[in-house]
C-alpha atoms as a PDB file:
ATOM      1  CA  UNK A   1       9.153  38.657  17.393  1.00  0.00           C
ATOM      2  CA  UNK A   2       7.644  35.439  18.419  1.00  0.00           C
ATOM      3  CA  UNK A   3       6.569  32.881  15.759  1.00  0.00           C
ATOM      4  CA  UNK A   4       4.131  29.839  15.302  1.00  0.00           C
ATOM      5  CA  UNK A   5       6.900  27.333  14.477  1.00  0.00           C
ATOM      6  CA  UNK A   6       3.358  25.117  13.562  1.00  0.00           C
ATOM      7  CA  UNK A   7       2.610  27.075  11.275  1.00  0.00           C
ATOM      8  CA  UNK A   8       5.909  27.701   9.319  1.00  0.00           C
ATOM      9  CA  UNK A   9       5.781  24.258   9.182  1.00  0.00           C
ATOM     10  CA  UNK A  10       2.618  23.495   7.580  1.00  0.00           C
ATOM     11  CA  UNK A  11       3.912  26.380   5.228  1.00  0.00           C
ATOM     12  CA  UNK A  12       7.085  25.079   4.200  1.00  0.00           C
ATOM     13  CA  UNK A  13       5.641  21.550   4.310  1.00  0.00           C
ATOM     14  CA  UNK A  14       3.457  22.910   1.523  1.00  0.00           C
ATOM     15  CA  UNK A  15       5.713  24.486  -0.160  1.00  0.00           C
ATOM     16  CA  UNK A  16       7.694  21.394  -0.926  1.00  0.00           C
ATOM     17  CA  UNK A  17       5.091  19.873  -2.689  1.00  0.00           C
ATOM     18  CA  UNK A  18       6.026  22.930  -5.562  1.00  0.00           C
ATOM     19  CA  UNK A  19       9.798  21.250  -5.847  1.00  0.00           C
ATOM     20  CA  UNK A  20       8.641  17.806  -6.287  1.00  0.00           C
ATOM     21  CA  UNK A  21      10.592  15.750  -8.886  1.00  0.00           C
ATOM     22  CA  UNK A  22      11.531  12.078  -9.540  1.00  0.00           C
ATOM     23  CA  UNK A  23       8.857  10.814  -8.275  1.00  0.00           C
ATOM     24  CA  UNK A  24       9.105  11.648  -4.544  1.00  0.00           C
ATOM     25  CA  UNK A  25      11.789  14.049  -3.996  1.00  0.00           C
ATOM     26  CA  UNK A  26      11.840  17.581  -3.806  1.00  0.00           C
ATOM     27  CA  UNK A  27      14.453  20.529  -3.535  1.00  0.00           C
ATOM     28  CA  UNK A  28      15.389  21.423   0.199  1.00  0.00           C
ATOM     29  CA  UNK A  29      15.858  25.277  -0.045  1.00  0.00           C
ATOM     30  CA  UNK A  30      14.054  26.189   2.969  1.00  0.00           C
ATOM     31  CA  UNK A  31      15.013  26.871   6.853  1.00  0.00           C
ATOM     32  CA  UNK A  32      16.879  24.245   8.243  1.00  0.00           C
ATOM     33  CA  UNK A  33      15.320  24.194  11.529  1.00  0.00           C
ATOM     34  CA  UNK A  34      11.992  23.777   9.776  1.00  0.00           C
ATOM     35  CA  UNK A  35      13.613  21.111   7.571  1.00  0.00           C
ATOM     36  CA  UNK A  36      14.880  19.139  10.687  1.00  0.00           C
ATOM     37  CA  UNK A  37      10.873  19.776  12.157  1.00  0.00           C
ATOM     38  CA  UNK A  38       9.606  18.164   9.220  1.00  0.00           C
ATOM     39  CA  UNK A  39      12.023  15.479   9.495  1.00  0.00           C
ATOM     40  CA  UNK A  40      11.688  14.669  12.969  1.00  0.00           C
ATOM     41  CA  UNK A  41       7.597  14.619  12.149  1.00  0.00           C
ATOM     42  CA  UNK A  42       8.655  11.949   9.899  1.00  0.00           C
ATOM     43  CA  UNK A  43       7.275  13.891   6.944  1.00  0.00           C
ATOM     44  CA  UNK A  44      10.988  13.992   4.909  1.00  0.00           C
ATOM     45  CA  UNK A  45      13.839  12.294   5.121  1.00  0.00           C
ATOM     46  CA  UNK A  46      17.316  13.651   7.072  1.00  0.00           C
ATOM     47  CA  UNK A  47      18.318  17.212   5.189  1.00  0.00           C
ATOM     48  CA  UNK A  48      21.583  16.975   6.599  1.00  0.00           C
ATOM     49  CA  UNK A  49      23.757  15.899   3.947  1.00  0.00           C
ATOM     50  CA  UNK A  50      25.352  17.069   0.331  1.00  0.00           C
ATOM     51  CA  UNK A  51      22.187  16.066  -1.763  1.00  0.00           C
ATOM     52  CA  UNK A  52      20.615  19.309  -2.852  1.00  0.00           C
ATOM     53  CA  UNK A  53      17.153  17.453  -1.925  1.00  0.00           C
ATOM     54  CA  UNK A  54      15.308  15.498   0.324  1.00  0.00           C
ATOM     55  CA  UNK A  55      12.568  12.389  -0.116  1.00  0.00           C
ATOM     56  CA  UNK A  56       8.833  12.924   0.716  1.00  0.00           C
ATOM     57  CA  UNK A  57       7.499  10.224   3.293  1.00  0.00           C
ATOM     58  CA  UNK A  58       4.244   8.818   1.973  1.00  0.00           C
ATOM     59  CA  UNK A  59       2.472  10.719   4.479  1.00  0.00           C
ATOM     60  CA  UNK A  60       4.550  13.763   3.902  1.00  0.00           C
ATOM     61  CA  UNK A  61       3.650  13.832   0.209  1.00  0.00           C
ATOM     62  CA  UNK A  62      -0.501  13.187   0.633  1.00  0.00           C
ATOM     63  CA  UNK A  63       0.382  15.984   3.615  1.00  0.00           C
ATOM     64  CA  UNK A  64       2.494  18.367   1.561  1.00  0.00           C
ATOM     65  CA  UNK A  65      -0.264  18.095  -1.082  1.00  0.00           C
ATOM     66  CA  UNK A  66      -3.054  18.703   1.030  1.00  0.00           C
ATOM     67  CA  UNK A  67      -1.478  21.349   2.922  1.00  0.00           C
ATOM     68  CA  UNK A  68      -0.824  23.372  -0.316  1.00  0.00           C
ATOM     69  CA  UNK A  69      -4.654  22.850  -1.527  1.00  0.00           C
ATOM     70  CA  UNK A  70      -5.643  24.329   1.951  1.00  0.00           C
ATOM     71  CA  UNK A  71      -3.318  27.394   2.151  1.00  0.00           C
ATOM     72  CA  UNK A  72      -2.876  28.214  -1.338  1.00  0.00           C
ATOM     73  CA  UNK A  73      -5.455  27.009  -3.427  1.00  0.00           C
ATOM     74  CA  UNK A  74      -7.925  28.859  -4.996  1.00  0.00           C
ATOM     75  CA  UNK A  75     -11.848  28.602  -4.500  1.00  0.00           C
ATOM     76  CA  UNK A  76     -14.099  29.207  -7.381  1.00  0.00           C
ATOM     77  CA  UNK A  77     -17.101  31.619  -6.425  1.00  0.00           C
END
């Protein structure tokens, strides 16, 4: 099967926002290639490493946090 990487992306981008602690960090259990997409989009910071998280950009946070109202959020009416 053939998948929008774009849209796993804005997913998991999303999704972050949910693990977001300390201020701007957030836990890095997702797909690694999607991690390193998101980090190469400058959203996060590296993944590779021991740390068992990773640190929003600014523009990944106001991104991550948009992203989630968009996908996930729920509309009165």
């Amino acid at each position: 099967m053939k998948l929008d990487t774009e849209r796993i992306d804005r997913a998991v981008l999303a999704l972050l926002y949910l693990g977001l602690h300390d201020g701007e960090r957030t836990w890095k259990g997702f797909d690694w290639d999607a991690m390193n997409r998101l980090h190469e989009k400058g959203y996060i910071s590296d993944p590779v490493g021991k740390a068992k998280s990773v640190v929003f950009t600014e523009e990944g946070l106001a991104e991550s946090e948009r992203l989630l109202e968009e996908l996930f959020g729920v509309t009165s009416g």
